[in-house]
C-alpha atoms as a PDB file:
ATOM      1  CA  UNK A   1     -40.685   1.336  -8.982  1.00  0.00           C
ATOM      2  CA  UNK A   2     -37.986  -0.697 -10.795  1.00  0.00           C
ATOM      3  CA  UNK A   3     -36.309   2.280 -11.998  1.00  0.00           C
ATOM      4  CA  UNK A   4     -36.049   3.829  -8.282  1.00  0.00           C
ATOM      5  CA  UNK A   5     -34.546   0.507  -7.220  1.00  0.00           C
ATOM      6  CA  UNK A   6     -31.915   0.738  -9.945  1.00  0.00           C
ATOM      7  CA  UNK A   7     -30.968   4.226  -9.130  1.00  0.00           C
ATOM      8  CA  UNK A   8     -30.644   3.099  -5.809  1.00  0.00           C
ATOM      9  CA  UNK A   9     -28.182   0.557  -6.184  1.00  0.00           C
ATOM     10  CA  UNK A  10     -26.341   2.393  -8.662  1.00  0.00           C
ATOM     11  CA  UNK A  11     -26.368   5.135  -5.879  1.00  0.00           C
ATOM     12  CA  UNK A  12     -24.960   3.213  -2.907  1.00  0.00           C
ATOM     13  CA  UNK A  13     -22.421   1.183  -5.758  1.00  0.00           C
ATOM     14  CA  UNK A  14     -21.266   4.963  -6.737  1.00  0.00           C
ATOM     15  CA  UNK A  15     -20.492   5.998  -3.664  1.00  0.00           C
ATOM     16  CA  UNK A  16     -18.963   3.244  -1.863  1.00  0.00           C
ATOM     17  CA  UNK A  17     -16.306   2.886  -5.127  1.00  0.00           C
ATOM     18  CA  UNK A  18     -15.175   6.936  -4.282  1.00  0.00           C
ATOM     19  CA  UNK A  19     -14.000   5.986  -0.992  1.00  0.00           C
ATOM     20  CA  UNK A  20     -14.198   9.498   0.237  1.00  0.00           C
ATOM     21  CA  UNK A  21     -11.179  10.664  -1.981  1.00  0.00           C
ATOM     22  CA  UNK A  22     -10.993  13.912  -2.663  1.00  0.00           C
ATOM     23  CA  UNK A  23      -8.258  15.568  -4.230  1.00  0.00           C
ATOM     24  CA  UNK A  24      -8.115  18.918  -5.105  1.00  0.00           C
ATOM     25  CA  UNK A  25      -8.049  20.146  -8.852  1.00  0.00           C
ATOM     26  CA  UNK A  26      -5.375  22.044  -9.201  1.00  0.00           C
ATOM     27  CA  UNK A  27      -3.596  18.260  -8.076  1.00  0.00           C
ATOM     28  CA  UNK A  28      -3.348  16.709 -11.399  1.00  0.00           C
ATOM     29  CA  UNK A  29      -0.111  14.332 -11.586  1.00  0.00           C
ATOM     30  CA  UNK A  30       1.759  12.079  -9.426  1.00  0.00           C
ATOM     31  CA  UNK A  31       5.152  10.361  -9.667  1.00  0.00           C
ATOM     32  CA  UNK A  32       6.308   7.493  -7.759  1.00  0.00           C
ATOM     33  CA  UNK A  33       9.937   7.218  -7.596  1.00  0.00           C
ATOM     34  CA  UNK A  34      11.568   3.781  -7.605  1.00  0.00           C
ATOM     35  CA  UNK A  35      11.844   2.217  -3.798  1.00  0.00           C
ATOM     36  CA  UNK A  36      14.955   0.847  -2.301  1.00  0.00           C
ATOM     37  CA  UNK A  37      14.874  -2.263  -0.657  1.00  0.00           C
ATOM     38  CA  UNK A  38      17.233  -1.458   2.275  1.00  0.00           C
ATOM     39  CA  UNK A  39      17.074  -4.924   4.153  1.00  0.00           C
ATOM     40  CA  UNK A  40      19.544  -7.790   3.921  1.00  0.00           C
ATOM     41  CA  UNK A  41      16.870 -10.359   3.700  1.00  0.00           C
ATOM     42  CA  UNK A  42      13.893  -9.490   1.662  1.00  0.00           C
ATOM     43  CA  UNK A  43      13.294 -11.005  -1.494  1.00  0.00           C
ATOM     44  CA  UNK A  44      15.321  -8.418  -4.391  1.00  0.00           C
ATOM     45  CA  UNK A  45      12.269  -7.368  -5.822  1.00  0.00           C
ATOM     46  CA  UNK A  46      10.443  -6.175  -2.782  1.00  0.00           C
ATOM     47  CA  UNK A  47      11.067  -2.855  -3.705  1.00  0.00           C
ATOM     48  CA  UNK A  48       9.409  -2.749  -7.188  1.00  0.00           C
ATOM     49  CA  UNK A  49       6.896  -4.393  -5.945  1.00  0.00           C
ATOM     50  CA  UNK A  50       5.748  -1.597  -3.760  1.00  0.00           C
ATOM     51  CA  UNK A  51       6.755   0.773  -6.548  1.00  0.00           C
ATOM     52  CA  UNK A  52       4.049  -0.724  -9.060  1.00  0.00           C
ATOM     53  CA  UNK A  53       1.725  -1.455  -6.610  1.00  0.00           C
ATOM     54  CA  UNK A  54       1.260   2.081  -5.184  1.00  0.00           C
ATOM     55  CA  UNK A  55       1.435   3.030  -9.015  1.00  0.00           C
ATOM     56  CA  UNK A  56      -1.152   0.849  -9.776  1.00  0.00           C
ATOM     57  CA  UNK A  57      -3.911   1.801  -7.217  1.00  0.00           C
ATOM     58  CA  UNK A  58      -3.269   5.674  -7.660  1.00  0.00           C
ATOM     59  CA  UNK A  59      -4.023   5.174 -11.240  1.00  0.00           C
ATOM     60  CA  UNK A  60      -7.312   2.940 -11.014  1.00  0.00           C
ATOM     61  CA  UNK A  61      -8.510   4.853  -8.145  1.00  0.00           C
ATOM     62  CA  UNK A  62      -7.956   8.413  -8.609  1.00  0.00           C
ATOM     63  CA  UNK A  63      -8.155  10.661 -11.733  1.00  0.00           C
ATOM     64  CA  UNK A  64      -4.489  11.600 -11.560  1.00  0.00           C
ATOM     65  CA  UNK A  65      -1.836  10.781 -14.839  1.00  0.00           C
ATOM     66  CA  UNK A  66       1.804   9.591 -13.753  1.00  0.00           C
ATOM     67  CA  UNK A  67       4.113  11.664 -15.177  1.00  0.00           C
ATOM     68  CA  UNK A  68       8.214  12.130 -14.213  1.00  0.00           C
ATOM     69  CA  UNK A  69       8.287  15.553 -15.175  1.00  0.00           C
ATOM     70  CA  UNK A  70       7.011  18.426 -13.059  1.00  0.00           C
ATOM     71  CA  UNK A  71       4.120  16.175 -10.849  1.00  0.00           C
ATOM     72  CA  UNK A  72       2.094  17.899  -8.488  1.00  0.00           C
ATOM     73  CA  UNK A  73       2.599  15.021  -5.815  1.00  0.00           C
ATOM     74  CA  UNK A  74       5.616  12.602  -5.328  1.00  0.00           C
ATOM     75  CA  UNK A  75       6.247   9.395  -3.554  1.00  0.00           C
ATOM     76  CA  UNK A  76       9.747   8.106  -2.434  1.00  0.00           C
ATOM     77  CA  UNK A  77      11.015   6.180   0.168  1.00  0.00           C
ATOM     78  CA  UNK A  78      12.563   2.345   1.190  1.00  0.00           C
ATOM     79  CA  UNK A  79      11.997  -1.307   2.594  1.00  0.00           C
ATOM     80  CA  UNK A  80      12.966  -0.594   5.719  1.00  0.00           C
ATOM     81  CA  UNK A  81      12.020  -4.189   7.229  1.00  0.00           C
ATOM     82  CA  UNK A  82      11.922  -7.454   6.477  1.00  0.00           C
ATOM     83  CA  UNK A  83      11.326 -10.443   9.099  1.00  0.00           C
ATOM     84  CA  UNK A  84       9.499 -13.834  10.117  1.00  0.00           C
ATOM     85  CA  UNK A  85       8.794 -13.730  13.675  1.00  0.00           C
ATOM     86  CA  UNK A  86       7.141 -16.379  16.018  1.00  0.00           C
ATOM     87  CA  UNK A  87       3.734 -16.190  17.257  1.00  0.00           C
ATOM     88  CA  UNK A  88       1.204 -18.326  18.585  1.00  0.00           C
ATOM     89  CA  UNK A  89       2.863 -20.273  21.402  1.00  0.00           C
ATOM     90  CA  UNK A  90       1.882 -23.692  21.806  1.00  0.00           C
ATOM     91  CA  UNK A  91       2.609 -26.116  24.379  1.00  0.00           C
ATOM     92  CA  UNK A  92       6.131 -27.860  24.299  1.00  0.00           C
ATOM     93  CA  UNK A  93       8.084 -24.547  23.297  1.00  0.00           C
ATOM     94  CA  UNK A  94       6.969 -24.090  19.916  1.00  0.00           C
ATOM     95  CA  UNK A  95       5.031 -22.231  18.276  1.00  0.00           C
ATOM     96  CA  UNK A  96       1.789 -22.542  15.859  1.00  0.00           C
ATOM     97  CA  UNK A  97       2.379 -19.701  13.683  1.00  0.00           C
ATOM     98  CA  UNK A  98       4.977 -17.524  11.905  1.00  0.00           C
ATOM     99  CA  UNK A  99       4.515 -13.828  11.305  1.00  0.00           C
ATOM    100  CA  UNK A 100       6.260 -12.407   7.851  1.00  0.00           C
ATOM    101  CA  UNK A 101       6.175  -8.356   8.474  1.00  0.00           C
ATOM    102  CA  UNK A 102       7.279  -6.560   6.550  1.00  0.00           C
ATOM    103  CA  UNK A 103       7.897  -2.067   6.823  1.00  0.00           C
ATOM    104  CA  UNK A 104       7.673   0.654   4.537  1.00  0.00           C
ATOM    105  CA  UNK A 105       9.310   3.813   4.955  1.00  0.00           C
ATOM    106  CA  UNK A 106       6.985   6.651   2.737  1.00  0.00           C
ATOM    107  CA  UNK A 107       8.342   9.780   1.954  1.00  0.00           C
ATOM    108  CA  UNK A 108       5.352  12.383   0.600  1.00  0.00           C
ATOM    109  CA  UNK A 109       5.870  15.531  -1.209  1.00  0.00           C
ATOM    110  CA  UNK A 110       2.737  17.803  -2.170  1.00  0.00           C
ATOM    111  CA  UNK A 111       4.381  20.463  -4.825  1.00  0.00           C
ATOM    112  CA  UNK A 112       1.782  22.701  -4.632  1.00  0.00           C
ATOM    113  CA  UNK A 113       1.430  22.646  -0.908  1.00  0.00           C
ATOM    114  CA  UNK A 114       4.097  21.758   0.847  1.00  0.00           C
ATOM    115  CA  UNK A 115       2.351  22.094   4.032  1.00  0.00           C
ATOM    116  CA  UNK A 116       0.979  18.561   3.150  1.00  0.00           C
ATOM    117  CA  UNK A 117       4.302  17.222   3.057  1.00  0.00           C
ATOM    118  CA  UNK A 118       4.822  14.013   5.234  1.00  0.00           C
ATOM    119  CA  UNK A 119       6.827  10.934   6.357  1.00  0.00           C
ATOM    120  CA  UNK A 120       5.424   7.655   7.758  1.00  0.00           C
ATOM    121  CA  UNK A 121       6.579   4.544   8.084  1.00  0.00           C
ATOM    122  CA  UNK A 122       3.707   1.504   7.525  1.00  0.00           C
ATOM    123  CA  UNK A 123       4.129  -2.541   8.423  1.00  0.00           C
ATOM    124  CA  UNK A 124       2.018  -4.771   8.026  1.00  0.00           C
ATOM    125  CA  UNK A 125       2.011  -8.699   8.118  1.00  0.00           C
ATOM    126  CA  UNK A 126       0.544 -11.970   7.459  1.00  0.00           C
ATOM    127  CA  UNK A 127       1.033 -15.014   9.423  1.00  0.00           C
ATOM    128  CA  UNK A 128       1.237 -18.336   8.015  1.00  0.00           C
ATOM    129  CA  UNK A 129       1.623 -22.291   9.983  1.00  0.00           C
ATOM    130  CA  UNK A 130       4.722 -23.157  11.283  1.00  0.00           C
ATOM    131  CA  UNK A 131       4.443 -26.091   8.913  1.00  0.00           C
ATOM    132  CA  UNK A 132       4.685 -24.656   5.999  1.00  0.00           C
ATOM    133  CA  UNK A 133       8.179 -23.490   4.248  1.00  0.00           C
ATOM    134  CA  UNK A 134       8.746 -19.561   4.450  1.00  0.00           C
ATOM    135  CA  UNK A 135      10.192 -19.660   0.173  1.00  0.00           C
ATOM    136  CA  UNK A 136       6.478 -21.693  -0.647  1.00  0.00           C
ATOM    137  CA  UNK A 137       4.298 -19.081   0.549  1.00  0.00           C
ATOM    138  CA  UNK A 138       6.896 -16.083   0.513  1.00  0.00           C
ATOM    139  CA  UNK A 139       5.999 -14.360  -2.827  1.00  0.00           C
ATOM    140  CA  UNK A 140       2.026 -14.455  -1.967  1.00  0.00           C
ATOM    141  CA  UNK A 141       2.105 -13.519   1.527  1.00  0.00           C
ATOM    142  CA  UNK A 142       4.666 -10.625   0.058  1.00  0.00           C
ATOM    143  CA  UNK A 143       1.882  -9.400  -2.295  1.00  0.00           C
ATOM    144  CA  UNK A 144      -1.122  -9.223  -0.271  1.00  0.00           C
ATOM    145  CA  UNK A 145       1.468  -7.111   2.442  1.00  0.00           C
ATOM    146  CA  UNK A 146       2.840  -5.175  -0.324  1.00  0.00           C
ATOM    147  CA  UNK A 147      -1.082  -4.564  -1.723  1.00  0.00           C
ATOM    148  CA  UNK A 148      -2.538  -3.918   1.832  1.00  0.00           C
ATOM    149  CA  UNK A 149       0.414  -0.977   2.593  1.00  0.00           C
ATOM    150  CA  UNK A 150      -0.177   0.393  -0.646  1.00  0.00           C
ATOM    151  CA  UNK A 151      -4.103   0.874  -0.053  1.00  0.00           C
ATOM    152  CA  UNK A 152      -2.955   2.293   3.072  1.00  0.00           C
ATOM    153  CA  UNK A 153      -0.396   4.885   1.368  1.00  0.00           C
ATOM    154  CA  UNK A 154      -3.297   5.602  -1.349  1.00  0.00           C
ATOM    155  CA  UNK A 155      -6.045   6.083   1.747  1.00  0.00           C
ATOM    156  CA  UNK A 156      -3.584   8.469   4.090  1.00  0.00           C
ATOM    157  CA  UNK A 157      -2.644  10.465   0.621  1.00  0.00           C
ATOM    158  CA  UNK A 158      -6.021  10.979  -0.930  1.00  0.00           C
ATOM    159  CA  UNK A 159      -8.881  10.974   1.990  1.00  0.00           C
ATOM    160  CA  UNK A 160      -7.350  13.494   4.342  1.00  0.00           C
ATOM    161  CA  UNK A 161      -7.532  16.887   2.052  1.00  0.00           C
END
Protein backbone atom coordinates (compact mmCIF):
# COMPACT_ATOMS: atom_id res chain seq x y z
CA UNK A 1 0.00 0.00 0.00
CA UNK A 2 2.94 2.32 0.83
CA UNK A 3 4.55 1.70 -2.36
CA UNK A 4 1.22 2.70 -4.41
CA UNK A 5 1.15 5.89 -2.35
CA UNK A 6 4.72 6.69 -3.33
CA UNK A 7 4.16 6.10 -6.95
CA UNK A 8 1.40 8.26 -6.62
CA UNK A 9 2.98 11.23 -5.46
CA UNK A 10 5.88 10.76 -7.53
CA UNK A 11 3.18 10.58 -10.35
CA UNK A 12 1.26 13.81 -9.76
CA UNK A 13 5.06 15.57 -8.71
CA UNK A 14 6.18 14.26 -12.39
CA UNK A 15 3.69 15.64 -14.13
CA UNK A 16 2.93 18.88 -12.69
CA UNK A 17 7.04 19.77 -13.09
CA UNK A 18 6.49 19.06 -17.28
CA UNK A 19 4.11 21.79 -17.49
CA UNK A 20 2.68 20.46 -20.67
CA UNK A 21 5.90 21.33 -22.73
CA UNK A 22 6.37 19.65 -25.55
CA UNK A 23 8.85 20.33 -28.01
CA UNK A 24 9.47 18.48 -30.88
CA UNK A 25 12.78 16.40 -31.41
CA UNK A 26 14.12 17.43 -34.24
CA UNK A 27 14.15 21.08 -31.91
CA UNK A 28 17.35 20.64 -30.15
CA UNK A 29 19.09 24.21 -29.52
CA UNK A 30 18.12 27.63 -28.73
CA UNK A 31 19.93 30.98 -28.74
CA UNK A 32 18.92 34.03 -27.05
CA UNK A 33 20.37 37.05 -28.49
CA UNK A 34 21.32 39.95 -26.23
CA UNK A 35 18.13 42.48 -25.57
CA UNK A 36 18.24 46.16 -26.02
CA UNK A 37 16.94 48.26 -23.51
CA UNK A 38 15.28 50.92 -25.74
CA UNK A 39 13.77 53.22 -22.92
CA UNK A 40 15.25 56.41 -21.50
CA UNK A 41 14.46 55.47 -18.00
CA UNK A 42 14.93 51.91 -17.08
CA UNK A 43 17.61 50.86 -15.00
CA UNK A 44 20.92 50.00 -17.75
CA UNK A 45 20.80 46.54 -17.05
CA UNK A 46 17.19 45.81 -17.73
CA UNK A 47 18.06 44.33 -20.78
CA UNK A 48 20.46 41.56 -19.58
CA UNK A 49 18.37 40.91 -17.18
CA UNK A 50 15.71 39.58 -19.45
CA UNK A 51 18.49 38.08 -21.55
CA UNK A 52 19.67 35.66 -18.62
CA UNK A 53 16.51 35.22 -17.29
CA UNK A 54 14.78 33.76 -20.40
CA UNK A 55 18.23 31.86 -20.72
CA UNK A 56 17.94 30.58 -17.51
CA UNK A 57 14.38 29.04 -17.48
CA UNK A 58 14.79 27.51 -21.10
CA UNK A 59 17.71 25.68 -19.76
CA UNK A 60 16.23 24.29 -16.34
CA UNK A 61 13.00 23.63 -17.91
CA UNK A 62 13.41 22.17 -21.21
CA UNK A 63 15.97 19.66 -22.61
CA UNK A 64 17.35 22.12 -25.13
CA UNK A 65 21.50 23.22 -25.12
CA UNK A 66 22.19 27.06 -25.91
CA UNK A 67 24.33 27.28 -28.56
CA UNK A 68 25.22 30.63 -30.99
CA UNK A 69 25.88 28.66 -33.88
CA UNK A 70 23.22 27.17 -36.14
CA UNK A 71 20.14 26.92 -33.18
CA UNK A 72 17.02 25.50 -34.13
CA UNK A 73 15.04 28.36 -32.25
CA UNK A 74 16.08 32.06 -31.58
CA UNK A 75 14.98 34.81 -29.34
CA UNK A 76 15.59 38.60 -29.98
CA UNK A 77 13.94 41.58 -29.27
CA UNK A 78 13.96 45.03 -26.77
CA UNK A 79 12.71 46.92 -23.53
CA UNK A 80 10.27 48.62 -25.08
CA UNK A 81 8.75 50.22 -21.73
CA UNK A 82 9.61 51.39 -18.71
CA UNK A 83 7.21 53.44 -16.22
CA UNK A 84 5.73 54.06 -12.57
CA UNK A 85 2.23 54.93 -12.89
CA UNK A 86 -0.41 55.88 -10.17
CA UNK A 87 -3.02 53.66 -8.97
CA UNK A 88 -5.17 53.26 -6.15
CA UNK A 89 -6.84 56.64 -5.63
CA UNK A 90 -7.39 57.68 -2.25
CA UNK A 91 -9.22 60.46 -0.86
CA UNK A 92 -7.49 63.99 -0.93
CA UNK A 93 -5.97 63.51 -4.57
CA UNK A 94 -3.45 61.03 -3.94
CA UNK A 95 -2.95 57.97 -4.43
CA UNK A 96 -2.17 54.60 -2.30
CA UNK A 97 -0.16 52.80 -4.73
CA UNK A 98 2.42 53.05 -7.55
CA UNK A 99 2.50 50.68 -10.48
CA UNK A 100 6.26 49.93 -11.99
CA UNK A 101 5.38 48.19 -15.60
CA UNK A 102 7.47 47.39 -17.38
CA UNK A 103 7.18 45.84 -21.64
CA UNK A 104 8.95 43.43 -23.57
CA UNK A 105 9.06 43.36 -27.15
CA UNK A 106 9.85 39.29 -28.24
CA UNK A 107 10.92 38.53 -31.48
CA UNK A 108 10.66 34.41 -32.18
CA UNK A 109 12.29 32.56 -34.90
CA UNK A 110 11.63 28.65 -35.31
CA UNK A 111 14.55 27.56 -37.99
CA UNK A 112 13.09 24.56 -38.79
CA UNK A 113 9.60 25.85 -39.15
CA UNK A 114 9.24 29.06 -39.86
CA UNK A 115 5.60 28.86 -39.85
CA UNK A 116 6.04 29.12 -35.99
CA UNK A 117 7.66 32.30 -36.32
CA UNK A 118 6.16 35.13 -34.08
CA UNK A 119 6.23 38.62 -32.47
CA UNK A 120 4.59 39.67 -29.18
CA UNK A 121 5.02 42.19 -27.03
CA UNK A 122 4.48 41.18 -22.97
CA UNK A 123 4.14 43.81 -19.75
CA UNK A 124 3.73 43.07 -16.77
CA UNK A 125 3.92 44.97 -13.34
CA UNK A 126 4.10 45.12 -9.71
CA UNK A 127 2.76 47.77 -7.56
CA UNK A 128 4.34 48.93 -4.53
CA UNK A 129 3.01 51.93 -1.54
CA UNK A 130 3.25 55.28 -2.40
CA UNK A 131 5.46 55.49 0.66
CA UNK A 132 8.09 53.79 -0.26
CA UNK A 133 11.10 55.22 -2.61
CA UNK A 134 10.89 53.87 -6.34
CA UNK A 135 15.37 53.27 -6.25
CA UNK A 136 14.63 51.02 -2.65
CA UNK A 137 12.42 48.58 -4.13
CA UNK A 138 13.38 49.15 -7.94
CA UNK A 139 15.87 46.25 -8.52
CA UNK A 140 13.37 43.57 -6.76
CA UNK A 141 10.21 44.63 -8.15
CA UNK A 142 12.44 44.63 -11.63
CA UNK A 143 13.26 40.91 -11.07
CA UNK A 144 10.12 39.33 -10.16
CA UNK A 145 8.66 41.45 -13.61
CA UNK A 146 11.61 40.45 -15.51
CA UNK A 147 11.12 36.54 -14.04
CA UNK A 148 7.25 36.57 -14.49
CA UNK A 149 7.65 37.77 -18.53
CA UNK A 150 10.20 35.32 -18.96
CA UNK A 151 7.93 32.29 -17.68
CA UNK A 152 5.52 33.79 -19.93
CA UNK A 153 7.99 33.84 -23.11
CA UNK A 154 9.12 30.13 -21.99
CA UNK A 155 5.11 29.04 -21.63
CA UNK A 156 3.91 30.78 -25.21
CA UNK A 157 7.29 29.13 -26.85
CA UNK A 158 7.18 25.62 -25.52
CA UNK A 159 3.32 24.61 -24.66
CA UNK A 160 1.70 25.56 -27.93
CA UNK A 161 3.44 22.86 -30.47
Amino acid sequence: MRCLLYISCFLQVSCYSFKGITIPPEIKSYYVEDFTNNTLNAPPEIDQLFSEALRKIIREQSRLTYTETDPDITFSGSIVGFRVVAVAPVEGNTTALNRLEVSVQINYRNIRDSEEDWDKRYSDFEDFSTDVDLSSVQDELVADIVADIAERVFNDSFTNW
